[in-house]
Each structure stands twice: as structure tokens, then as C-alpha cells.
PDB file of N, CA and C in Angstrom:
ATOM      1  N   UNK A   1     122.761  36.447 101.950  1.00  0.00           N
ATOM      2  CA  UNK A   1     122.024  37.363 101.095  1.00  0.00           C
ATOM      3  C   UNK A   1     122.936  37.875  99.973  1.00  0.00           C
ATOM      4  N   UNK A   2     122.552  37.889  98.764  1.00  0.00           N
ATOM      5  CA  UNK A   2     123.137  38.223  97.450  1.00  0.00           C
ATOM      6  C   UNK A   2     123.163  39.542  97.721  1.00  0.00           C
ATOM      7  N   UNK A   3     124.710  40.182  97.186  1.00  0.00           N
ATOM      8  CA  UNK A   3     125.026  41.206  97.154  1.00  0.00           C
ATOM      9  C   UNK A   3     124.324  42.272  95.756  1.00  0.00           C
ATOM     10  N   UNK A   4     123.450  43.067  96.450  1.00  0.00           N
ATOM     11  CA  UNK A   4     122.741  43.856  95.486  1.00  0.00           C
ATOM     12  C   UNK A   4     123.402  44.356  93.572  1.00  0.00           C
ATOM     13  N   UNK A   5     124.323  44.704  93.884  1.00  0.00           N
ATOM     14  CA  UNK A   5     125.514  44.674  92.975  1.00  0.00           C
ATOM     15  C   UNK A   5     125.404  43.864  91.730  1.00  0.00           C
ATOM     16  N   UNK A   6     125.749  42.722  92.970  1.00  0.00           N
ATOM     17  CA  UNK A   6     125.893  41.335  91.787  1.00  0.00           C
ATOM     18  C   UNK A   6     124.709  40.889  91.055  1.00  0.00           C
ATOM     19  N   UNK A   7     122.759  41.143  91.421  1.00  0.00           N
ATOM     20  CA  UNK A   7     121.739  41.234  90.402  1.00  0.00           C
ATOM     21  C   UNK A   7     122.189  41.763  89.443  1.00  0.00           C
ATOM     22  N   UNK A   8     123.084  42.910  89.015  1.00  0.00           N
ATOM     23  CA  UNK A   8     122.565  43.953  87.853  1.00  0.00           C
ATOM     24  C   UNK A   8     123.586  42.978  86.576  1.00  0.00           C
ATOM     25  N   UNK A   9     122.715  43.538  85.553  1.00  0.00           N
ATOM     26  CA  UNK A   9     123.120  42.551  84.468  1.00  0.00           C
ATOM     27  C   UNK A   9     123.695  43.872  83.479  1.00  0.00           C
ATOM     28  N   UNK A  10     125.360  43.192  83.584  1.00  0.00           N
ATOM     29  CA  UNK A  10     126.559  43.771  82.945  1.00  0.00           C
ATOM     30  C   UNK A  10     125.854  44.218  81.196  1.00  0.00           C
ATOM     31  N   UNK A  11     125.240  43.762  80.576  1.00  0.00           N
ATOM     32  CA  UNK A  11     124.570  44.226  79.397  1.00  0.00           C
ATOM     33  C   UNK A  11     123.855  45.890  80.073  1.00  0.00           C
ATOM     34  N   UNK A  12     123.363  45.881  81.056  1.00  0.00           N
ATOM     35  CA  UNK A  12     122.233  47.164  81.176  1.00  0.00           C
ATOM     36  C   UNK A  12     123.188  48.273  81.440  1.00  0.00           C
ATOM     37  N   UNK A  13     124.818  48.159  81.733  1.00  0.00           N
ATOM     38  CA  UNK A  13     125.675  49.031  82.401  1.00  0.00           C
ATOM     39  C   UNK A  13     125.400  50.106  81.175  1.00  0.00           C
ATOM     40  N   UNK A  14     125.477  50.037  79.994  1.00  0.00           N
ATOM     41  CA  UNK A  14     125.574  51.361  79.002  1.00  0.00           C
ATOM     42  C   UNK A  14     124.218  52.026  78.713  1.00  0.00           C
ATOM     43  N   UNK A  15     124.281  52.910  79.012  1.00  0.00           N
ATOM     44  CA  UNK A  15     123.027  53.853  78.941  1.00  0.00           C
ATOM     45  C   UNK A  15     121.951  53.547  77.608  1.00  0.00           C
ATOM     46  N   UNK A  16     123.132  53.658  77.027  1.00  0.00           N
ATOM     47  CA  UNK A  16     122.499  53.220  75.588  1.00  0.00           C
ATOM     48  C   UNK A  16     121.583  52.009  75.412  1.00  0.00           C
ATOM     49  N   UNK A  17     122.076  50.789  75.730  1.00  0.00           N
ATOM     50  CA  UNK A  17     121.174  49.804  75.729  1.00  0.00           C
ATOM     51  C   UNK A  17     120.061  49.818  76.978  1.00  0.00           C
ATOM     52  N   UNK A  18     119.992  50.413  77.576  1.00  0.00           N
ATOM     53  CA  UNK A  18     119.177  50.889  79.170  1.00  0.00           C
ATOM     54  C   UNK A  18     117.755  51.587  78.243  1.00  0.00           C
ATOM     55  N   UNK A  19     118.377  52.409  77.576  1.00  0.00           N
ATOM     56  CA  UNK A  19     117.287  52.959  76.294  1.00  0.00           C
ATOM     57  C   UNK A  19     116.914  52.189  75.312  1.00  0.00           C
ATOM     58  N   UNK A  20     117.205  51.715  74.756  1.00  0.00           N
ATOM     59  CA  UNK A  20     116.958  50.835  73.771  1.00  0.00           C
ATOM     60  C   UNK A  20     115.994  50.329  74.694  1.00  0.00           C
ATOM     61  N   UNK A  21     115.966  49.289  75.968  1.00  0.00           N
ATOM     62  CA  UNK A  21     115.374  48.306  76.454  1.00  0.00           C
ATOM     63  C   UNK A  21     114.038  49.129  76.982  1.00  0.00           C
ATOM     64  N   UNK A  22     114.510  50.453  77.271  1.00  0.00           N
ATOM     65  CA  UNK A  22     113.060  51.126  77.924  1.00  0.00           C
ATOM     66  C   UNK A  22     112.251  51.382  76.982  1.00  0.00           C
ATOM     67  N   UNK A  23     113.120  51.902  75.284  1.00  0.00           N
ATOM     68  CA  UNK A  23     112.043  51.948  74.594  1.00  0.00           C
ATOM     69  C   UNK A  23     111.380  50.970  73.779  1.00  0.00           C
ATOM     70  N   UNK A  24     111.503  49.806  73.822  1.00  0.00           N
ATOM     71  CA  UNK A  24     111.215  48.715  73.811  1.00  0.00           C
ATOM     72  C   UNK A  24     110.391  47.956  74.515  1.00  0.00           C
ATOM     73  N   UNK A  25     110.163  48.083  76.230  1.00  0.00           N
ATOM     74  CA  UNK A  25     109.120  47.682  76.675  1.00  0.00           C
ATOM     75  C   UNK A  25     108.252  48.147  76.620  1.00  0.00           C
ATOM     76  N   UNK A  26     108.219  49.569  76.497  1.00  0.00           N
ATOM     77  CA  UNK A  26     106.980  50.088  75.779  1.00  0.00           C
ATOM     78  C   UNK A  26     105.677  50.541  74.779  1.00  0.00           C
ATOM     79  N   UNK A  27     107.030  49.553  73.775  1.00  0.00           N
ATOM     80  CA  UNK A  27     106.291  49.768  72.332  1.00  0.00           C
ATOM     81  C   UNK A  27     106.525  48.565  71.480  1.00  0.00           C
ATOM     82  N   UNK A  28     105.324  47.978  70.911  1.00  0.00           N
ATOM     83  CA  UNK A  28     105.470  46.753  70.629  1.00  0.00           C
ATOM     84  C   UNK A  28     106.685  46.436  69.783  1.00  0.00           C
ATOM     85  N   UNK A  29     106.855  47.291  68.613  1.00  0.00           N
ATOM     86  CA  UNK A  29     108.018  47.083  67.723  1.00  0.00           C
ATOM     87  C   UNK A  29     108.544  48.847  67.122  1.00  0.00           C
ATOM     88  N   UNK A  30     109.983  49.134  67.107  1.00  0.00           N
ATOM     89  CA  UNK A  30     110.404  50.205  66.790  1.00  0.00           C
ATOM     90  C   UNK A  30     111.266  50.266  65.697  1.00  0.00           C
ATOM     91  N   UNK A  31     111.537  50.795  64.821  1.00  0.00           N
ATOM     92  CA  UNK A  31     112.488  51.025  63.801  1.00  0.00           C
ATOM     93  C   UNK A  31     113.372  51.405  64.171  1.00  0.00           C
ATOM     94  N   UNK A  32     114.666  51.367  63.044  1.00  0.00           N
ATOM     95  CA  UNK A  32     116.216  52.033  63.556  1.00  0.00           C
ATOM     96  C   UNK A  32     115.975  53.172  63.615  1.00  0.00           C
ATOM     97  N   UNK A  33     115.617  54.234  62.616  1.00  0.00           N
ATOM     98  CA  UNK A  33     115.232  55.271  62.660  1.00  0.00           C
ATOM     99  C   UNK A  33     114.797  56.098  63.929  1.00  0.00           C
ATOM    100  N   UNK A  34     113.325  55.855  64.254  1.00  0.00           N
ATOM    101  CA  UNK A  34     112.743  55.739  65.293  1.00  0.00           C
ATOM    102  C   UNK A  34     113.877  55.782  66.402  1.00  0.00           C
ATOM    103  N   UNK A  35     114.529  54.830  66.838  1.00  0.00           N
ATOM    104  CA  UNK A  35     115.030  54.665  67.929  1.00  0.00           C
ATOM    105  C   UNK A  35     116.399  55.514  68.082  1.00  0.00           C
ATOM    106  N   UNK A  36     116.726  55.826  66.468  1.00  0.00           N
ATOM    107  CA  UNK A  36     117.715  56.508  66.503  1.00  0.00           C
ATOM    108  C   UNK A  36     117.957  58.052  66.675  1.00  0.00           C
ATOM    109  N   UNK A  37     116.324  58.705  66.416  1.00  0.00           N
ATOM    110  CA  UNK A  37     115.954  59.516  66.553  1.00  0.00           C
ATOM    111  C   UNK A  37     115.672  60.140  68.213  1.00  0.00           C
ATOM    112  N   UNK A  38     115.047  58.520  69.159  1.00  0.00           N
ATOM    113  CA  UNK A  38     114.690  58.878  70.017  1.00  0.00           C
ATOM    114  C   UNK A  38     115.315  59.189  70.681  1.00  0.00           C
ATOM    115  N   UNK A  39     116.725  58.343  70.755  1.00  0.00           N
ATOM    116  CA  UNK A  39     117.645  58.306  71.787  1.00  0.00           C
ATOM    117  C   UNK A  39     119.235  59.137  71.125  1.00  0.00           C
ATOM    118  N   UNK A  40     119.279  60.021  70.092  1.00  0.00           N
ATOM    119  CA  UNK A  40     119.531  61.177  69.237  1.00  0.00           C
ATOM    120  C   UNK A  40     121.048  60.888  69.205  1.00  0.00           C
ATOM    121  N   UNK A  41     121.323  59.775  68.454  1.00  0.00           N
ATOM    122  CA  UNK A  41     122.515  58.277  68.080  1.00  0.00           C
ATOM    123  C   UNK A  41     122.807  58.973  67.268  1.00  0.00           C
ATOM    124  N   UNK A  42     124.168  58.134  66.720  1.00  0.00           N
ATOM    125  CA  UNK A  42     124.260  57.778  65.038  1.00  0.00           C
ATOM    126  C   UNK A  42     124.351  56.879  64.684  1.00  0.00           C
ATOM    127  N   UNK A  43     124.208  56.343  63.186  1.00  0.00           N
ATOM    128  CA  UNK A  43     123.681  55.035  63.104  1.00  0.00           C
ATOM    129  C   UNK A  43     125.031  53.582  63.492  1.00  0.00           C
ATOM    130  N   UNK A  44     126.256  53.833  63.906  1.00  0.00           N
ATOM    131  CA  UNK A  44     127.104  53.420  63.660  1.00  0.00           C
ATOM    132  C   UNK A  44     127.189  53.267  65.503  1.00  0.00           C
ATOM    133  N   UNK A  45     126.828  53.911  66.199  1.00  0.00           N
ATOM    134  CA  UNK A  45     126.640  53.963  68.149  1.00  0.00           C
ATOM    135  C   UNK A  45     125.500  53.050  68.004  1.00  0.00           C
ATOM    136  N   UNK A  46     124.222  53.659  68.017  1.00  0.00           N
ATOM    137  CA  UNK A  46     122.974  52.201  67.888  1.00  0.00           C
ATOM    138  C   UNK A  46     123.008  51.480  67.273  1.00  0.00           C
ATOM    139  N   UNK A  47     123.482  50.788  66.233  1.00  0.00           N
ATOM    140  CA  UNK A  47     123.904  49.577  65.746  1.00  0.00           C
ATOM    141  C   UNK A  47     124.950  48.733  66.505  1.00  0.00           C
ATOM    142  N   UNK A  48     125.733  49.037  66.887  1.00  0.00           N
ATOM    143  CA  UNK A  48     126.959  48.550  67.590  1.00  0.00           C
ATOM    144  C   UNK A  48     126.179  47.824  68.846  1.00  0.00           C
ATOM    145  N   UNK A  49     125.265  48.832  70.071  1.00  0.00           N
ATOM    146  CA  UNK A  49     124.393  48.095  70.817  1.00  0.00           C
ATOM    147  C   UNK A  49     123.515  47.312  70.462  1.00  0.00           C
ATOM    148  N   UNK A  50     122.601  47.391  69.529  1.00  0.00           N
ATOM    149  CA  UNK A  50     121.537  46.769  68.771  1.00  0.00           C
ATOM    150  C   UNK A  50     122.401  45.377  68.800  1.00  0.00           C
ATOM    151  N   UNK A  51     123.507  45.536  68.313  1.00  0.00           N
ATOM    152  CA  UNK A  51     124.025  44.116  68.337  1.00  0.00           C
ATOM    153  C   UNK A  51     124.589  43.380  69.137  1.00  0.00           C
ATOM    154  N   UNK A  52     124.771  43.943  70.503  1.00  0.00           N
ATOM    155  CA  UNK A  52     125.046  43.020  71.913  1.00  0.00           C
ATOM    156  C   UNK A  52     123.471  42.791  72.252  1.00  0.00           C
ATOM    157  N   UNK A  53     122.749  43.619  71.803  1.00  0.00           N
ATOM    158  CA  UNK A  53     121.302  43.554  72.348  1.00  0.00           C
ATOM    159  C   UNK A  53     120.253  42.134  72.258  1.00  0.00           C
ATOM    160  N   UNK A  54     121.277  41.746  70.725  1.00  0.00           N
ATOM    161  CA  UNK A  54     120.810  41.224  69.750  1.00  0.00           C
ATOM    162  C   UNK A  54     120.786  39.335  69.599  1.00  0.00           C
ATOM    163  N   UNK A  55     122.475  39.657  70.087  1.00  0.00           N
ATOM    164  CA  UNK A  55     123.172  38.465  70.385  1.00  0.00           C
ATOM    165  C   UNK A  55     123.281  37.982  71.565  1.00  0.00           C
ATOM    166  N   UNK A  56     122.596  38.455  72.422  1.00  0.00           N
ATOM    167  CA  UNK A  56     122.322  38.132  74.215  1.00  0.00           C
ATOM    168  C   UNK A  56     120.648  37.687  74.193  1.00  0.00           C
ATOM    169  N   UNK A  57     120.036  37.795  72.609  1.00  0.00           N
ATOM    170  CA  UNK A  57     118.980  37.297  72.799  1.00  0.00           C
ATOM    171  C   UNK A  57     117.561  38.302  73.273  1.00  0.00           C
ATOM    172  N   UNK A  58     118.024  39.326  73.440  1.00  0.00           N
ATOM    173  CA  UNK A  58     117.312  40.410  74.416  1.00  0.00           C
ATOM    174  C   UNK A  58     116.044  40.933  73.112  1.00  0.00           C
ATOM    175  N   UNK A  59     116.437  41.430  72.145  1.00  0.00           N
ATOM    176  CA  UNK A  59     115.869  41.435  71.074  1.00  0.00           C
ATOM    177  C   UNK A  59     116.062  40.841  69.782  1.00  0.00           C
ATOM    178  N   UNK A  60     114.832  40.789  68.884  1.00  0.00           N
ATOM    179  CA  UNK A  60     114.955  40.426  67.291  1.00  0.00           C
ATOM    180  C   UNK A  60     114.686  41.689  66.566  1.00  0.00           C
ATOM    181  N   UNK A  61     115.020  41.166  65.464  1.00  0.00           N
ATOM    182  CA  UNK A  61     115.005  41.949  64.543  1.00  0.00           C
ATOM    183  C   UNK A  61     114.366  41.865  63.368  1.00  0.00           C
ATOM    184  N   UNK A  62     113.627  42.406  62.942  1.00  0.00           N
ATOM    185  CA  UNK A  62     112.752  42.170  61.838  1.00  0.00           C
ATOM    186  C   UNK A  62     113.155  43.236  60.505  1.00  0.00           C
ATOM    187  N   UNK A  63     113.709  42.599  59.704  1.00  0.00           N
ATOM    188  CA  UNK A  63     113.843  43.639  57.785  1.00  0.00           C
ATOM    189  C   UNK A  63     112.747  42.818  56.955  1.00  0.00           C
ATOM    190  N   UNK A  64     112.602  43.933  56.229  1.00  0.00           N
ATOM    191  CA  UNK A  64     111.281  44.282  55.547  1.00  0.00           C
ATOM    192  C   UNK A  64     111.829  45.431  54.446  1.00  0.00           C
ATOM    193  N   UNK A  65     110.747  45.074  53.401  1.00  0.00           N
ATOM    194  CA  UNK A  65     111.322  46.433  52.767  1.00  0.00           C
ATOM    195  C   UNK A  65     109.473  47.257  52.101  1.00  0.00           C
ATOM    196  N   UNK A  66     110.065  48.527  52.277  1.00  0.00           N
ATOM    197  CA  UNK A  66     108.735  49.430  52.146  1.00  0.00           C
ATOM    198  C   UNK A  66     108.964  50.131  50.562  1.00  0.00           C
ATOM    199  N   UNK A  67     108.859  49.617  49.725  1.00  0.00           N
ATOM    200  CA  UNK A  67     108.995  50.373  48.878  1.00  0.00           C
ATOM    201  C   UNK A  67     110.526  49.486  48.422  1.00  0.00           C
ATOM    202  N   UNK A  68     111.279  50.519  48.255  1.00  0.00           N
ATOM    203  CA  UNK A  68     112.854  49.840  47.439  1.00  0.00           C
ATOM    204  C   UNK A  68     113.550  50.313  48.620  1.00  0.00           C
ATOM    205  N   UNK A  69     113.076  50.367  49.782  1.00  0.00           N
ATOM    206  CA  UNK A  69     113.834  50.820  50.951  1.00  0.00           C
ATOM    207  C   UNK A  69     114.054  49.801  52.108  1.00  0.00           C
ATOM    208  N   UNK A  70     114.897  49.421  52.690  1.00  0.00           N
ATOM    209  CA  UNK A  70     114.941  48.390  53.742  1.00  0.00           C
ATOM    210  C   UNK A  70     113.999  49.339  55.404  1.00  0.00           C
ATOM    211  N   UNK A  71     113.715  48.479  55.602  1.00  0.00           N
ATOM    212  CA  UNK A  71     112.905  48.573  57.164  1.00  0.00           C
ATOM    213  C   UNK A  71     113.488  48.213  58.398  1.00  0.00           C
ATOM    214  N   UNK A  72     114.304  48.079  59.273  1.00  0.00           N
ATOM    215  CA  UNK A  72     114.500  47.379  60.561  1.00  0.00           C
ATOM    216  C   UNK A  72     114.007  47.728  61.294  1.00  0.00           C
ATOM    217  N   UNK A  73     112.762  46.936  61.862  1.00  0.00           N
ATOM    218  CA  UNK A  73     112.518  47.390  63.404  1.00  0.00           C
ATOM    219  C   UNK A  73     112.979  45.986  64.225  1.00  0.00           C
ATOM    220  N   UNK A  74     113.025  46.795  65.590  1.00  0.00           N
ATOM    221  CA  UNK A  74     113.397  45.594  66.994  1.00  0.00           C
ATOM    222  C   UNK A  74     112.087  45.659  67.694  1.00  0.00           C
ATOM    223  N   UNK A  75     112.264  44.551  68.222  1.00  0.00           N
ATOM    224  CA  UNK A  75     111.041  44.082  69.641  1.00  0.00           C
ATOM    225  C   UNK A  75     111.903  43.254  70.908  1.00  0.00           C
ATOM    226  N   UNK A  76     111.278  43.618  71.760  1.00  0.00           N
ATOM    227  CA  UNK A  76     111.787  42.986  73.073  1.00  0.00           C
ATOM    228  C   UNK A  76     111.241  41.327  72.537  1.00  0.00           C
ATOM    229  N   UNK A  77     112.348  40.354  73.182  1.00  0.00           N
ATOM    230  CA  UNK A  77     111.985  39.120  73.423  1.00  0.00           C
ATOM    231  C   UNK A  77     111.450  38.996  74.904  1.00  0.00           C
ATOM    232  N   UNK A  78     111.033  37.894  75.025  1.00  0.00           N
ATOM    233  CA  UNK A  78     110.540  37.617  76.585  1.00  0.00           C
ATOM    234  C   UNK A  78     111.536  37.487  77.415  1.00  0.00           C
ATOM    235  N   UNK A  79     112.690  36.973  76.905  1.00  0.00           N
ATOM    236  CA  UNK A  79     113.903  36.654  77.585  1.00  0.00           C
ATOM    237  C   UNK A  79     114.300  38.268  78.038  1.00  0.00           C
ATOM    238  N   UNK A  80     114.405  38.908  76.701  1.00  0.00           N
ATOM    239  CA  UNK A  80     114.975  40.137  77.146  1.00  0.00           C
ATOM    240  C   UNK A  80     114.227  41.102  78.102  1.00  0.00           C
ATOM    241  N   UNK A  81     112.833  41.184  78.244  1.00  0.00           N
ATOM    242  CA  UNK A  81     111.860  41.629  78.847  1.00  0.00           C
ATOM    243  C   UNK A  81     112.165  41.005  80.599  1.00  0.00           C
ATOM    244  N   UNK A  82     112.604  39.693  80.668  1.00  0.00           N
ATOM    245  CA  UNK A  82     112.597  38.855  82.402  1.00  0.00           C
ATOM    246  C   UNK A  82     114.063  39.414  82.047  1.00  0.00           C
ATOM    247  N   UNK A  83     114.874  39.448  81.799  1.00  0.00           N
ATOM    248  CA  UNK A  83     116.286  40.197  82.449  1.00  0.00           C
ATOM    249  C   UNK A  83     116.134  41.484  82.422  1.00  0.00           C
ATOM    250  N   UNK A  84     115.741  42.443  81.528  1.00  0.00           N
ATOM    251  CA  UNK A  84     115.435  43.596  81.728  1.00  0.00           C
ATOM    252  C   UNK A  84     115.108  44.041  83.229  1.00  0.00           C
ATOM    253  N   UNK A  85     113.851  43.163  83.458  1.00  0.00           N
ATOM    254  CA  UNK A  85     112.902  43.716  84.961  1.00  0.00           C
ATOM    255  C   UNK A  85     113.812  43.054  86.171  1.00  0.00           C
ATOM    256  N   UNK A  86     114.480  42.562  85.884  1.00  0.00           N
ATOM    257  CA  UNK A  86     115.275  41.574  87.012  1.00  0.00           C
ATOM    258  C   UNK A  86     116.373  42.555  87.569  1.00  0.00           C
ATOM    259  N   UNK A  87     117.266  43.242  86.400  1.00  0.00           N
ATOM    260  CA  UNK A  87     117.811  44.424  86.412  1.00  0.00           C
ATOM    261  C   UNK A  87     117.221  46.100  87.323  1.00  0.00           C
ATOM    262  N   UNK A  88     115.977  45.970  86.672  1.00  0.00           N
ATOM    263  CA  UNK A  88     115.438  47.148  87.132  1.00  0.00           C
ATOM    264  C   UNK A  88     114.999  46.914  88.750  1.00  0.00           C
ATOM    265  N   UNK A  89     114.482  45.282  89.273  1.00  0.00           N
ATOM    266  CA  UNK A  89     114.378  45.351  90.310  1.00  0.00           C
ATOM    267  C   UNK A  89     115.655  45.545  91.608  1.00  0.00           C
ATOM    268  N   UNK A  90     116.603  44.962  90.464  1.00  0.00           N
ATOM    269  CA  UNK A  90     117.930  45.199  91.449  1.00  0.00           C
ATOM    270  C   UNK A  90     118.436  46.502  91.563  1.00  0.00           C
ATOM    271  N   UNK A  91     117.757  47.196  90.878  1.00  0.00           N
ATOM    272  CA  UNK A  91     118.230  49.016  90.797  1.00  0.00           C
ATOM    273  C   UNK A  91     117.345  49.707  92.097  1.00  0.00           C
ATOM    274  N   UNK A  92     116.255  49.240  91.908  1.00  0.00           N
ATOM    275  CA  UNK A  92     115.067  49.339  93.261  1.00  0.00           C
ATOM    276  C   UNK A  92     115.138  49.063  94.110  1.00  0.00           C
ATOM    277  N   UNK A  93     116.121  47.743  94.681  1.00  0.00           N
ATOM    278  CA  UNK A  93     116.304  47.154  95.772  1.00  0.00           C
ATOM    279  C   UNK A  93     117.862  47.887  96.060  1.00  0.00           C
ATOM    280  N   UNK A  94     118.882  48.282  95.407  1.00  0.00           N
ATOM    281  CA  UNK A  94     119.794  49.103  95.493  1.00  0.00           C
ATOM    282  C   UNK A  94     119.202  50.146  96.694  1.00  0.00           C
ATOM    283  N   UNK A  95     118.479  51.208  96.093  1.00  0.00           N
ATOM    284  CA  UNK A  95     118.402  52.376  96.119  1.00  0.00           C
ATOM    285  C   UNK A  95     117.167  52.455  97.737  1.00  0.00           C
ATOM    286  N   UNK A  96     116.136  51.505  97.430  1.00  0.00           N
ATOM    287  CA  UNK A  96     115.819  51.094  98.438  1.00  0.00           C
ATOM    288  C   UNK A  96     116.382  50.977  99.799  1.00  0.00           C
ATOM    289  N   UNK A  97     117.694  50.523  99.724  1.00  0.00           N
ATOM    290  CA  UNK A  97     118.682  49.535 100.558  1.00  0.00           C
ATOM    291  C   UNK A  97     118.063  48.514 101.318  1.00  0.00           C
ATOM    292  N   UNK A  98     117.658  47.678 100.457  1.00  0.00           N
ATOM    293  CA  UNK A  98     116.562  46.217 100.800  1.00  0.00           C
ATOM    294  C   UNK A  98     117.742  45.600 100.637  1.00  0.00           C
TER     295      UNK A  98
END
């Protein structure tokens, strides 16, 4: 039997991206702003995750511009969505002691 431990995926260890990913499964697509607001960052801390987030495939990123202003929002990928929950089940089965 796999040691409970060893499920959890070394990306989810920082709180920060733990948020990012929660607020993300919940909402189809979020802005930097938005997210930076939610989880009460600066832009130089959520960017830094945004970009392990990013490059593990977990999310994309979409720019746009509204006006003469740039836009970034993120969305969960599917990939990032099946490791996400894979994570969260190993947090459940932790705590559980399954």
C-alpha cells in the first residue's frame, strides 16, 4: 500500500498555489487582479506561482486587451483539475487514516 504522503503533489505544498487551484476550480476563468485581490498577494508573489502553475501545465493563460489595458486571466486545465483532485483525495485519505 502507497504511503499516503507520497500521493500529495509537491506543486500543492505552497498555500499559495493550493489557492490559486481552489479558486480556479470554481470559476471558469479569473483575472490577475481578481485573484490577486482574492488571495490579498502582490503582484510579484502571484506571478512567481502563476508560473510554476503554468509550466506544470496546471493552468493557461489567456491576454487580451480591454481598452489600451492588458487583461490576464487563468483557467484550470483538465490536467491541472485530475492532479488537483488526486491531491485533495490524498489529503482525505491522510486525515481519514485510510
Amino acid at each position: 500500500m502507497k504511503n499516503p504522503i507520497e500521493a500529495l503533489n509537491k506543486i500543492f505544498d505552497s498555500r499559495i498555489r493550493l489557492g490559486v487551484m481552489s479558486v480556479l476550480t470554481v470559476n471558469e476563468r479569473v483575472s490577475f487582479n481578481e485573484l490577486k485581490q482574492l488571495l490579498e498577494l502582490t503582484d510579484g508573489n502571484l506571478a512567481s506561482h502563476l508560473q510554476t502553475l503554468e509550466q506544470a501545465e496546471y493552468i493557461k493563460v489567456q491576454k487580451s486587451f480591454i481598452g489600451r489595458k492588458t487583461n490576464t486571466t487563468y483557467m484550470i486545465t483538465d490536467l491541472g483539475r485530475q492532479h488537483f483532485k488526486a491531491h485533495l483525495d490524498a489529503l482525505e485519505k491522510m486525515i481519514k487514516g485510510i
